[in-house]
Structure formats: structure tokens, C-alpha cells
C-alpha atoms as a PDB file:
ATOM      1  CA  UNK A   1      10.467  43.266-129.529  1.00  0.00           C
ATOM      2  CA  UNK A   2      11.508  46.933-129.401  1.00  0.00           C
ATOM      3  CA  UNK A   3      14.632  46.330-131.901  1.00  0.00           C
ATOM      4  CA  UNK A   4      13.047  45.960-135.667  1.00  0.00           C
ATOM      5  CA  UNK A   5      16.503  45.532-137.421  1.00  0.00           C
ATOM      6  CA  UNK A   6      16.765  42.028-137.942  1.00  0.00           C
ATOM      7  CA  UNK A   7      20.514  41.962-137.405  1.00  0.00           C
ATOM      8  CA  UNK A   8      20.086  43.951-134.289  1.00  0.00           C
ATOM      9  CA  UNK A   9      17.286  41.234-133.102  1.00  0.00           C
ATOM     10  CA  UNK A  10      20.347  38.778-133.783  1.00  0.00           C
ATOM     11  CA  UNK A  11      22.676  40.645-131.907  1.00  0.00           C
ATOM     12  CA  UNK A  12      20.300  41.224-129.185  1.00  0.00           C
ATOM     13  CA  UNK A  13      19.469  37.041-128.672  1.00  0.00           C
ATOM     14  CA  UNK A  14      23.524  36.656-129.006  1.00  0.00           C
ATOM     15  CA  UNK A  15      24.038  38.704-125.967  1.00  0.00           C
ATOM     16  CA  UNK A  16      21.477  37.736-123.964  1.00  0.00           C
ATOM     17  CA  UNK A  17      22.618  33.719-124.395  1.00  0.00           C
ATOM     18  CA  UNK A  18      26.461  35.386-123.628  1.00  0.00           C
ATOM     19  CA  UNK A  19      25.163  36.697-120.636  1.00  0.00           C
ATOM     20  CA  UNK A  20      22.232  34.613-119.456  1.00  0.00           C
ATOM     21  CA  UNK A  21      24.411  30.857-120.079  1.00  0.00           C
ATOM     22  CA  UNK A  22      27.814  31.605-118.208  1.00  0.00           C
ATOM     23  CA  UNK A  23      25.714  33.375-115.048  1.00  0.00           C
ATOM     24  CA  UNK A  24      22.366  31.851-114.900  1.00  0.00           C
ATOM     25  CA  UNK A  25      21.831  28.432-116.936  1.00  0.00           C
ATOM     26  CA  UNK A  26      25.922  26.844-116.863  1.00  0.00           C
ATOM     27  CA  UNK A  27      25.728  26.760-112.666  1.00  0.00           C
ATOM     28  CA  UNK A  28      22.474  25.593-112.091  1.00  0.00           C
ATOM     29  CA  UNK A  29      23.633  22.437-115.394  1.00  0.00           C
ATOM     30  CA  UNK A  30      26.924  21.797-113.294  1.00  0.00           C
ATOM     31  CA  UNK A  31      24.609  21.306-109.884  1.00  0.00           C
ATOM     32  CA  UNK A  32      22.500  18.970-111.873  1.00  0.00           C
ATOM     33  CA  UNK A  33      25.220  17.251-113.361  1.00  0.00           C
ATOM     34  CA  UNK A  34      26.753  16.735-110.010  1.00  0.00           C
ATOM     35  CA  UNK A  35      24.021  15.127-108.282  1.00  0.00           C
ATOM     36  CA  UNK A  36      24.292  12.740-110.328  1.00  0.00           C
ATOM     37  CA  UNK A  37      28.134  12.155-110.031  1.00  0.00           C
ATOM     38  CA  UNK A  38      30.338  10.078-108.016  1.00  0.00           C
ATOM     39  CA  UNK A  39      33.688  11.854-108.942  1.00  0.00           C
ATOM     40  CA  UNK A  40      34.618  14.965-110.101  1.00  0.00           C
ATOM     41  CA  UNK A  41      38.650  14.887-111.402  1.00  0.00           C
ATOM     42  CA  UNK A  42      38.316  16.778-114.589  1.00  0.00           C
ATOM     43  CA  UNK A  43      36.007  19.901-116.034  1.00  0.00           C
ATOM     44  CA  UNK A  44      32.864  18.086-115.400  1.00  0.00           C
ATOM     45  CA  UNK A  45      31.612  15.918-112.619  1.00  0.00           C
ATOM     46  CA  UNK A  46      31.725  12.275-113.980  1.00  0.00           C
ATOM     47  CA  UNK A  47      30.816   8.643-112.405  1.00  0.00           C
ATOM     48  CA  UNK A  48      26.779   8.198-112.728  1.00  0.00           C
ATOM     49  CA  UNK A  49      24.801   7.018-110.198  1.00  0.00           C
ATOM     50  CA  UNK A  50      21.110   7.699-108.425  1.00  0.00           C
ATOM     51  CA  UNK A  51      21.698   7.269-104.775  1.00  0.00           C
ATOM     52  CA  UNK A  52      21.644  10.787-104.147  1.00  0.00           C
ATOM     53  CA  UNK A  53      18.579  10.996-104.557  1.00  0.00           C
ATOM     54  CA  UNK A  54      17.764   8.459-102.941  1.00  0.00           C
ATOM     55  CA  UNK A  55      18.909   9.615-100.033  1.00  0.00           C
ATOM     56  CA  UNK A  56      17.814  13.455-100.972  1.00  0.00           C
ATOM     57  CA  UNK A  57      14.147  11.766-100.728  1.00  0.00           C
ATOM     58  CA  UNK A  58      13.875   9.964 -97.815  1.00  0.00           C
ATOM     59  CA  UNK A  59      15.038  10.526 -94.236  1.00  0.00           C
ATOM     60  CA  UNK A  60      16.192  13.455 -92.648  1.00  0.00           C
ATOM     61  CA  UNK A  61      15.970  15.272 -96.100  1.00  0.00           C
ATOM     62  CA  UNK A  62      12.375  14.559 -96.960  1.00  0.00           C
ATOM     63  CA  UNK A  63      11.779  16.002 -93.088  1.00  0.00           C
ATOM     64  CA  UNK A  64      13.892  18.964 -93.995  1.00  0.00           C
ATOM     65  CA  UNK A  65      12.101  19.699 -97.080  1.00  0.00           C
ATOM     66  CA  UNK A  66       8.792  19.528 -95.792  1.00  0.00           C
ATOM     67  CA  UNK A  67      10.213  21.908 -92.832  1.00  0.00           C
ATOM     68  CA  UNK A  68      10.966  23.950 -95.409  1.00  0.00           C
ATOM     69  CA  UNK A  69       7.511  23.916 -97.283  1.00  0.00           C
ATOM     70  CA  UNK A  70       5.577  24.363 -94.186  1.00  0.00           C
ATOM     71  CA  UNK A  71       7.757  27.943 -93.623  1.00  0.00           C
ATOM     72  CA  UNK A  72       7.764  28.868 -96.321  1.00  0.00           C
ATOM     73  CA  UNK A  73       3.606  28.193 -96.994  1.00  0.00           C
ATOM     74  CA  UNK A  74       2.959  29.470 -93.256  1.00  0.00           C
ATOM     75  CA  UNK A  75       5.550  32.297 -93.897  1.00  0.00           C
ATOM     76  CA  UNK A  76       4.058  33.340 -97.224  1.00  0.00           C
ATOM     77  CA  UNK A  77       0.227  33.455 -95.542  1.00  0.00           C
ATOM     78  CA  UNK A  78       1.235  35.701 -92.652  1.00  0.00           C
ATOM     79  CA  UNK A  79       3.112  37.937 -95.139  1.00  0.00           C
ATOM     80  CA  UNK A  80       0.418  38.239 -97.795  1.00  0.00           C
ATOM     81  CA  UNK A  81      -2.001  39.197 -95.217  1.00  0.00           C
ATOM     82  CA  UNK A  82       0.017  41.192 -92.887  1.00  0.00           C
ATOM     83  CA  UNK A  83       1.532  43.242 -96.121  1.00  0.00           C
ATOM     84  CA  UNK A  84      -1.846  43.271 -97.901  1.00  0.00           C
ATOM     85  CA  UNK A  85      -3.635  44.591 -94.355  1.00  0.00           C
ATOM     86  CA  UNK A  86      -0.772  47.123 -94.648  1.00  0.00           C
ATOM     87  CA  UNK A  87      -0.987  48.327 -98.124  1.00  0.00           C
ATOM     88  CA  UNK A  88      -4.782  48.947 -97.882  1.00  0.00           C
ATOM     89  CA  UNK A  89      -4.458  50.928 -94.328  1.00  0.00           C
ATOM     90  CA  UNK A  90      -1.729  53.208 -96.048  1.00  0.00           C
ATOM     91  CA  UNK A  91      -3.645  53.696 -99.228  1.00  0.00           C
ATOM     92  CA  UNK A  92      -6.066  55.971 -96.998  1.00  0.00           C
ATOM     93  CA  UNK A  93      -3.083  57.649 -95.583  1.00  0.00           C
ATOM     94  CA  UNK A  94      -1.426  60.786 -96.587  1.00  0.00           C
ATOM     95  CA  UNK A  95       1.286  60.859 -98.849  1.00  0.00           C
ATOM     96  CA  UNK A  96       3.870  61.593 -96.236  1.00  0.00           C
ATOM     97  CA  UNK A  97       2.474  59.143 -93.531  1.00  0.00           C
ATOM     98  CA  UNK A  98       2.506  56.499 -96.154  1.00  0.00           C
ATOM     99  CA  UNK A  99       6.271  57.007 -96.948  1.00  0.00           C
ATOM    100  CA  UNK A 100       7.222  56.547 -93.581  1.00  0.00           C
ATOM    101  CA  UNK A 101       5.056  52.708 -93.429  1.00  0.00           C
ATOM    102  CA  UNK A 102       6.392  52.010 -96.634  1.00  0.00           C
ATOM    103  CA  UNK A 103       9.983  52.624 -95.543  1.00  0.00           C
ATOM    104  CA  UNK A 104       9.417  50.705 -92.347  1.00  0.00           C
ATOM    105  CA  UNK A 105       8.231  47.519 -94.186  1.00  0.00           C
ATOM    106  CA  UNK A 106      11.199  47.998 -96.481  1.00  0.00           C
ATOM    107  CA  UNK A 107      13.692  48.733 -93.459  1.00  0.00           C
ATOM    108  CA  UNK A 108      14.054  44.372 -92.990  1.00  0.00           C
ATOM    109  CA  UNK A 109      15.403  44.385 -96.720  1.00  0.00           C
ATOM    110  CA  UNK A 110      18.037  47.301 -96.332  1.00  0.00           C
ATOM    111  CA  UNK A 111      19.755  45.317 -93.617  1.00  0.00           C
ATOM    112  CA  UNK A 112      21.542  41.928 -93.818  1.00  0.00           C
ATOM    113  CA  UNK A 113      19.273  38.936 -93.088  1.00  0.00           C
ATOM    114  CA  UNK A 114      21.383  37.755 -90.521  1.00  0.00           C
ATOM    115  CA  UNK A 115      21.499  41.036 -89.003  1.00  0.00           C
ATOM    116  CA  UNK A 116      16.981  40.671 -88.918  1.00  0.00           C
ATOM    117  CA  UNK A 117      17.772  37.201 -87.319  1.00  0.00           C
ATOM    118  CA  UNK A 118      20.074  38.446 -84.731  1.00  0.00           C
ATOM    119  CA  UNK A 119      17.280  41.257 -83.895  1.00  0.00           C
ATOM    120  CA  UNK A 120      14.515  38.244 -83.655  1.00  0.00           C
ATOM    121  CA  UNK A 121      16.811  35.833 -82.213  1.00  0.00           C
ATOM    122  CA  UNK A 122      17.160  39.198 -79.092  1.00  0.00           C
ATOM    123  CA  UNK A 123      13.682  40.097 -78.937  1.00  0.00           C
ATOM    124  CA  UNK A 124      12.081  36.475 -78.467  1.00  0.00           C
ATOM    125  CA  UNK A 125      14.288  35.087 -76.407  1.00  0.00           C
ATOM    126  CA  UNK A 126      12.668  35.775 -72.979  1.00  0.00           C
ATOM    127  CA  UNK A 127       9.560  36.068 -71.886  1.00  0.00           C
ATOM    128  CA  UNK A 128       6.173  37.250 -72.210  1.00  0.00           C
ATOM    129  CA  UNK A 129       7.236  36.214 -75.865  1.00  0.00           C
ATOM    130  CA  UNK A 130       9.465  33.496 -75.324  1.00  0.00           C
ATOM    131  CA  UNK A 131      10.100  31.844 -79.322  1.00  0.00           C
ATOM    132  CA  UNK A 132      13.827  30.709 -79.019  1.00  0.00           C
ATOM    133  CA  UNK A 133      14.103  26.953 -79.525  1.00  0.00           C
ATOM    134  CA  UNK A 134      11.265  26.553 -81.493  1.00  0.00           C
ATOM    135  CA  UNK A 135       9.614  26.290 -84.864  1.00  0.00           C
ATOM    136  CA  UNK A 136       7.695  29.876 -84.843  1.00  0.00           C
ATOM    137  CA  UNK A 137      11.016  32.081 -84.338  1.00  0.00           C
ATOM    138  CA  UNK A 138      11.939  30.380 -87.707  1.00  0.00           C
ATOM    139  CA  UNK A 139       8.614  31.414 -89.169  1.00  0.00           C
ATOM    140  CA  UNK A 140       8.598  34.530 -87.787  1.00  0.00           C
ATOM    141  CA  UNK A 141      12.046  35.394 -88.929  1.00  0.00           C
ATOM    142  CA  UNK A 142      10.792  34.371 -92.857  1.00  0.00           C
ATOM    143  CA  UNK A 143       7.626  36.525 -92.701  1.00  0.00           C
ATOM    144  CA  UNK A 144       9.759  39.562 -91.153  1.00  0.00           C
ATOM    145  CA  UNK A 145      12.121  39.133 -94.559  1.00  0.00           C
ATOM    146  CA  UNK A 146       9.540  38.273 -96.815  1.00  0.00           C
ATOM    147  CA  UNK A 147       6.650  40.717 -95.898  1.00  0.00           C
ATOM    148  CA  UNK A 148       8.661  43.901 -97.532  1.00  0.00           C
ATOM    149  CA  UNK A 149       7.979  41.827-101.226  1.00  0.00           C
ATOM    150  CA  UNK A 150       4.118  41.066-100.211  1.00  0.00           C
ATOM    151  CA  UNK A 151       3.521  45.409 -99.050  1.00  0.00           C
ATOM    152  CA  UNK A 152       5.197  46.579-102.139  1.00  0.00           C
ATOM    153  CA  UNK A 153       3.228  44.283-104.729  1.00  0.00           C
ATOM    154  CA  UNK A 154       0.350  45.006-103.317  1.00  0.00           C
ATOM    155  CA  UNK A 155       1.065  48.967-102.881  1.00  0.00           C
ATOM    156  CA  UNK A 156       1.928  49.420-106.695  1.00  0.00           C
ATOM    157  CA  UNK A 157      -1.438  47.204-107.781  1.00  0.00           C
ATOM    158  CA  UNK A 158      -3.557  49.777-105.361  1.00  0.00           C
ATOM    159  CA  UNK A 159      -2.087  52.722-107.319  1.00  0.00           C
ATOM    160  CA  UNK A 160      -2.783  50.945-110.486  1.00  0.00           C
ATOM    161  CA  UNK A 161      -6.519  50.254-109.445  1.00  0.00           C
ATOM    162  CA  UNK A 162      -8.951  52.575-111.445  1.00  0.00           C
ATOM    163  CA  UNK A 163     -11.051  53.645-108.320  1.00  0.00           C
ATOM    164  CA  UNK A 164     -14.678  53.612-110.486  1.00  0.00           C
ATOM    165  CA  UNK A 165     -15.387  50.453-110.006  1.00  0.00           C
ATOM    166  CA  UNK A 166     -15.196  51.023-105.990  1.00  0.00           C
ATOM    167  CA  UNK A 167     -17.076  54.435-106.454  1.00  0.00           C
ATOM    168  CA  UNK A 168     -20.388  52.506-108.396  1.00  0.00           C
ATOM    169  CA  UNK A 169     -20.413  49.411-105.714  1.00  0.00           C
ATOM    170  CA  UNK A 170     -20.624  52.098-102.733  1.00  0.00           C
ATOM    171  CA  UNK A 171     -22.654  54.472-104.957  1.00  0.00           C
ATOM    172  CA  UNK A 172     -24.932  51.563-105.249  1.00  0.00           C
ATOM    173  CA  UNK A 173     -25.173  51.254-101.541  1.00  0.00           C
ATOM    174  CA  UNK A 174     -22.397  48.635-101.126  1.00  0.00           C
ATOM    175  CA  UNK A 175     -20.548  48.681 -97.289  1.00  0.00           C
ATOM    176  CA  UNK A 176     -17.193  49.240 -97.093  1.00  0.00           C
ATOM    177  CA  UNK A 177     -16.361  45.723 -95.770  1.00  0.00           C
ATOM    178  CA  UNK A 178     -18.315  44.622 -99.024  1.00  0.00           C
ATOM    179  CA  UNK A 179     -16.681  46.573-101.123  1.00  0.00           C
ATOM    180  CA  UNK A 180     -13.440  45.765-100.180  1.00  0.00           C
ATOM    181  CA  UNK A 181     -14.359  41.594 -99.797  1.00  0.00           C
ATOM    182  CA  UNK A 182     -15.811  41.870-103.173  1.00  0.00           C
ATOM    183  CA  UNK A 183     -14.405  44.738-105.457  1.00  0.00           C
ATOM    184  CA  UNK A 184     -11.411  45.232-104.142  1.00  0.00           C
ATOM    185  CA  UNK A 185      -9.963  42.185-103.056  1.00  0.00           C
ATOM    186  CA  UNK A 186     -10.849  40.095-106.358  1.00  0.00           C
ATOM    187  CA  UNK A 187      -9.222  42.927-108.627  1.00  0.00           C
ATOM    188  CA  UNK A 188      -6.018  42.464-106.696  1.00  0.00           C
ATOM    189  CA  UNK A 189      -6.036  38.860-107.070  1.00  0.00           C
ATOM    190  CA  UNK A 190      -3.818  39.053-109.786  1.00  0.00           C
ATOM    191  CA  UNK A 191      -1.138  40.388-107.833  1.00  0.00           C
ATOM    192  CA  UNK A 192      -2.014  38.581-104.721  1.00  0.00           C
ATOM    193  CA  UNK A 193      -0.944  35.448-106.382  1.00  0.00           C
ATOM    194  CA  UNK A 194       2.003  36.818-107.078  1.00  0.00           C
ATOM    195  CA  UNK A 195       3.353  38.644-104.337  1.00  0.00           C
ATOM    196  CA  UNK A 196       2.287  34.510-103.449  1.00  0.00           C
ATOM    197  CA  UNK A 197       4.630  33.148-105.282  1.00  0.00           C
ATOM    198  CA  UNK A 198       7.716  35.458-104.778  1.00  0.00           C
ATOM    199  CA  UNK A 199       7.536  35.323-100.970  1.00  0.00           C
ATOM    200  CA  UNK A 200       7.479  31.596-100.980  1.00  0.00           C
ATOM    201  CA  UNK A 201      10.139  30.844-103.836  1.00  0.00           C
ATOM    202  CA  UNK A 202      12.418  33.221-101.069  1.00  0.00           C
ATOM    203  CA  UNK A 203      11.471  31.976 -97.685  1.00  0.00           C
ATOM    204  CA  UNK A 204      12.398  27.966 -99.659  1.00  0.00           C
ATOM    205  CA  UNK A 205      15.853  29.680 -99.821  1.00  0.00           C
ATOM    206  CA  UNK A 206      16.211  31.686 -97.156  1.00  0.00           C
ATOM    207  CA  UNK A 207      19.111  30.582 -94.867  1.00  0.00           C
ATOM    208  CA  UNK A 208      21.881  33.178 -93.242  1.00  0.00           C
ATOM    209  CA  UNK A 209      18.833  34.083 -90.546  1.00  0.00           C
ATOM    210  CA  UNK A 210      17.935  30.638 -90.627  1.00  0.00           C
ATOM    211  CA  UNK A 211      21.191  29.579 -89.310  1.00  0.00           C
ATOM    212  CA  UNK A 212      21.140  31.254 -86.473  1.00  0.00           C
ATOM    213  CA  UNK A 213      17.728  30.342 -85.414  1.00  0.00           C
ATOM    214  CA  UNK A 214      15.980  27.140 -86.261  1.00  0.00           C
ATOM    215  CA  UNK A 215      16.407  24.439 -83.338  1.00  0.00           C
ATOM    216  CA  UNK A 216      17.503  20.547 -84.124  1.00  0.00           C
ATOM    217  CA  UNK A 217      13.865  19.362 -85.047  1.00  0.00           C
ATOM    218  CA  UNK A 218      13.490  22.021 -87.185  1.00  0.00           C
ATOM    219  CA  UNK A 219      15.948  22.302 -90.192  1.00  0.00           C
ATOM    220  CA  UNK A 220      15.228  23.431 -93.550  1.00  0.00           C
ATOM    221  CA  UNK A 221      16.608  22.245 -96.436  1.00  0.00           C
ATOM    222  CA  UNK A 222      18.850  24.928 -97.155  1.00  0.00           C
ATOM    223  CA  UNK A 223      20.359  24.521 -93.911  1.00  0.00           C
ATOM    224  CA  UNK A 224      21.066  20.531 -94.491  1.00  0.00           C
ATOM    225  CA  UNK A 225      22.638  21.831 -97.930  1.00  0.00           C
ATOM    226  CA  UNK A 226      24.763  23.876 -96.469  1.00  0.00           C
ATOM    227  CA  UNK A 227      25.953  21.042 -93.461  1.00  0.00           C
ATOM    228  CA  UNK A 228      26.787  18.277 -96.523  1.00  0.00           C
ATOM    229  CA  UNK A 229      28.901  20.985 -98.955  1.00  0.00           C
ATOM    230  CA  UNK A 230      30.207  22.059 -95.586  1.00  0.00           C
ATOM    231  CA  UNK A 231      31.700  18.984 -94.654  1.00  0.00           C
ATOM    232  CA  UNK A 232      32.969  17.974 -98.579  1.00  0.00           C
ATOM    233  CA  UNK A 233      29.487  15.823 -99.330  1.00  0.00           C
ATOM    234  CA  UNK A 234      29.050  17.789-102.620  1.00  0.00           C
ATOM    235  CA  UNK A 235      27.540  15.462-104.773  1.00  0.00           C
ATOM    236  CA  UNK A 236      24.776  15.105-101.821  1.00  0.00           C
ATOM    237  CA  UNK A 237      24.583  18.608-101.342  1.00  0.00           C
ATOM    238  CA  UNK A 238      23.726  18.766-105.183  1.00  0.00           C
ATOM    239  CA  UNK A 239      20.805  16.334-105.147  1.00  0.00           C
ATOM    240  CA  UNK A 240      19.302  18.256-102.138  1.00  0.00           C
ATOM    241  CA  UNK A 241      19.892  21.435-103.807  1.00  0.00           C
ATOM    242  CA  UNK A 242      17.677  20.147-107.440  1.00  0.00           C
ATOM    243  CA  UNK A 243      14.888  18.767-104.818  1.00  0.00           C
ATOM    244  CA  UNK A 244      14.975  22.266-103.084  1.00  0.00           C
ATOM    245  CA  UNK A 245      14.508  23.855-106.845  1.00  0.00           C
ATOM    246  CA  UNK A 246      12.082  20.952-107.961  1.00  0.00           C
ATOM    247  CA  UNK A 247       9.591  21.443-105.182  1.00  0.00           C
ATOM    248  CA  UNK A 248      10.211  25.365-105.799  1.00  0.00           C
ATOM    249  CA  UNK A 249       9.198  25.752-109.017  1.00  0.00           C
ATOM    250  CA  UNK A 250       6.650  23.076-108.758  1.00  0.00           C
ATOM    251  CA  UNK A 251       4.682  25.373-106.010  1.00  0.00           C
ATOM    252  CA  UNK A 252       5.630  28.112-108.360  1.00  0.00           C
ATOM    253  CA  UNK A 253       3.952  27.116-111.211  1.00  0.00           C
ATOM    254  CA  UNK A 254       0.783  26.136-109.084  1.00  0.00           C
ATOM    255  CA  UNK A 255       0.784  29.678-108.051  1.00  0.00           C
ATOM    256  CA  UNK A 256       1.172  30.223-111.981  1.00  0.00           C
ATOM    257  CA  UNK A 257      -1.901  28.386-112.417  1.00  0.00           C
ATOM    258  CA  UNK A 258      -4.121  30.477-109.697  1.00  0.00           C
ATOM    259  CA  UNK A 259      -2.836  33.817-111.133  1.00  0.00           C
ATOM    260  CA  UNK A 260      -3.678  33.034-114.291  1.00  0.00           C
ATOM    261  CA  UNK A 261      -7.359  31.805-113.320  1.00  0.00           C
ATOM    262  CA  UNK A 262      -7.505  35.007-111.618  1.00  0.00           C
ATOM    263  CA  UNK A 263      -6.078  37.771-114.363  1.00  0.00           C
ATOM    264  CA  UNK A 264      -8.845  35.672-117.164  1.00  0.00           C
ATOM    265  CA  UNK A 265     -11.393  36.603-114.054  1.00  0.00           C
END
């Protein structure tokens, strides 16, 4: 810790639990504690009960979360290779040239995400690349937002990357393709993983484009959230929401467990 005072340390731990239980920890309790309400008349939801998760598991929610996984995995994969594929071509670039990729990557995150849906929801809905109505202009719309997270994590690992190791593989007669398949791709594995991770964990929550794009066989589970608070089935809405984190941070931590594996390589 960068504080050595003791009392500072204190003070330091007593504002970060002001701050981090009133904004971060206290909403996600009352969500929890509301799924498994029934009423809700005073400060606290009260009344328990199960069956909201019984119906948050089965159904037309278990479809809508594995819609959701399936983006979000097939999402994530298209990002991670289309922003990694990106990174590497502007790494040989000049400094200027690779400003101007990097800001066009970033240019889907400077705009709102229902603004990027509208865009895709325009450009794909008439032929040769006719997408409206199904599955892929949902996918498409996720990698399109998420992509700008997989570029930059793998940009700031390539400036990070001492270049020797590349110089004694092709010094040693290595191809580039071999190079890059075995030097250069295994010491960004690390951050890989990551970039992973964070593009999943925000395609699983991703919803304002979403809503304007996914077709009736097709709905994610943010968008089913947002139909039962909508229509005053909070307590629902809750259990669906703690599934939606659940399943999250349960793919998270798998990711966890492949970084990890890969930073001890």
C-alpha cells in the first residue's frame, strides 16, 4: 500500500467502504434481496420465497440466457480476433497511420450504443447483406461495441512486448508466420485472456442496441429483464438479473483460470 501511516491506512479502508458500499455493494444486496421477495412495503424487500428462480431457470429465461451466452461467446471470438488482427497490422504502421486505426476502432465507443445499432440496424437491412430479423445483426452489433476493448488491450501489450525475443527466433531463421504463431502470440496470451473476459462480461449486458435489433427468437437476457421491471414484475426481474451476474462471473472466473495458466507460462 502506498500510505505507510497506519492511521492514514485506516482512513484510506474507511473511505473506500464509504464509497464502494452505498454505490457498488448496497444495489447489487437490494437486487439479491429482492429476488427473493414477494413484497416490498417498507426499506427492504420482505416475503421469502424461491419461485423466481424457478422460473428465472427454466423456460423462456433459460432460452434467453443461453441467447445471451452464445453472443456474447460468438461476439467475444470475432472481437478478439478481429481487434488482435488489427493491433498487430498497426504495430508495423507508422505512428500517424496507426492513430488514425486506433481512433477508428475507438469511434463505436465515443457514440451512444443505440446510436451503433441504429447505424447496423441501416446498413444490413437490404440486400447483398441482408441481417435484419435475424440472430447475426445481434452478433454483429456486440462485436462492433465490443471490438474497441479487444484493439486497445492488445495495442498496449504490443508496446509492452520487449522485441528480443522476436529478434533471436527470426535471427535463428524462424518465418514470420512462426514467429508470430509461436513468439508472439503465446507472450500475449496474458492479455488475450483478458481482453477475453472484458468483451464478454459487456456483450452479457449489452442492451440499448440490443433493443432495437434482436428479432422474437432471439432475446437476451437483458432484454427479458428489462420487459418484467417494465411491466412492474420486479421481483422477477431481480432473479433474472442475479442469473445474468451468476453465469457472468462464472465465465469470468474461467477466463481467470486460463489467464492465469497463461501469465505462470
Amino acid at each position: 500500500m502506498l500510505v505507510h501511516s497506519r492511521g492514514a491506512r485506516w482512513a484510506v479502508w474507511l473511505l473506500f467502504l464509504v464509497l464502494f458500499l452505498p454505490l457498488f455493494a448496497l444495489p447489487l444486496l437490494v437486487v439479491l434481496g429482492a429476488s427473493f421477495a414477494t413484497n416490498w412495503s417498507g426499506v427492504l424487500p420482505s416475503g421469502f420465497t424461491t419461485g423466481h428462480y424457478t422460473t428465472a431457470t427454466r423456460g423462456e429465461a433459460l432460452q434467453a440466457l443461453t441467447t445471451s451466452l452464445v453472443t456474447a461467446a460468438a461476439a467475444s471470438l470475432l472481437a478478439l480476433v478481429t481487434g488482435t488482427w488489427a493491433a498487430l497490422a498497426a504495430a508495423a504502421l507508422k505512428k500517424s497511420h496507426r492513430r488514425v486505426m486506433d481512433a477508428l476502432f475507438v469511434l463505436p465507443l465515443a457514440v451512444p450504443s443505440v446510436v451503433v445499432g441504429l447505424a447496423i440496424l441501416v446498413a444490413f437491412s437490404e440486400p447483398p447483406f441482408l441481417l435484419n430479423g435475424t440472430r447475426w445483426i445481434v452478433i454483429v452489433a456486440h462485436t462492433v461495441l465490443v471490438t474497441a476493448f479487444a484493439h486497445q488491450s492488445v495495442s498496449a501489450a504490443l508496446a509492452r512486448l520487449d522485441p528480443a525475443y522476436e529478434q533471436a527466433a527470426a535471427s535463428l531463421g524462424a518465418r514470420p508466420a512462426y514467429v508470430l504463431r509461436r513468439v508472439r502470440l503465446p507472450l500475449l496470451l496474458p492479455s488475450l485472456t483478458a481482453a477475453a473476459g472484458l468483451c464478454f462480461a459487456l456483450s452479457m449486458g449489452e442492451l440499448s442496441a440490443t433493443m432495437m435489433l434482436y428479432p422474437p427468437d432471439w432475446t437476451p437476457m437483458p432484454v427479458l429483464i428489462y420487459a418484467a421491471t417494465d411491466r412492474g414484475a420486479l421481483f422477477a426481474g431481480s432473479a433474472l438479473a442475479v442469473v445474468l451476474m451468476t453465469a457472468t462471473l462464472l465465465a469470468l472466473f474461467a477466463v481467470s483460470r486460463v489467464r492465469t495458466k497463461a501469465s505462470y507460462r
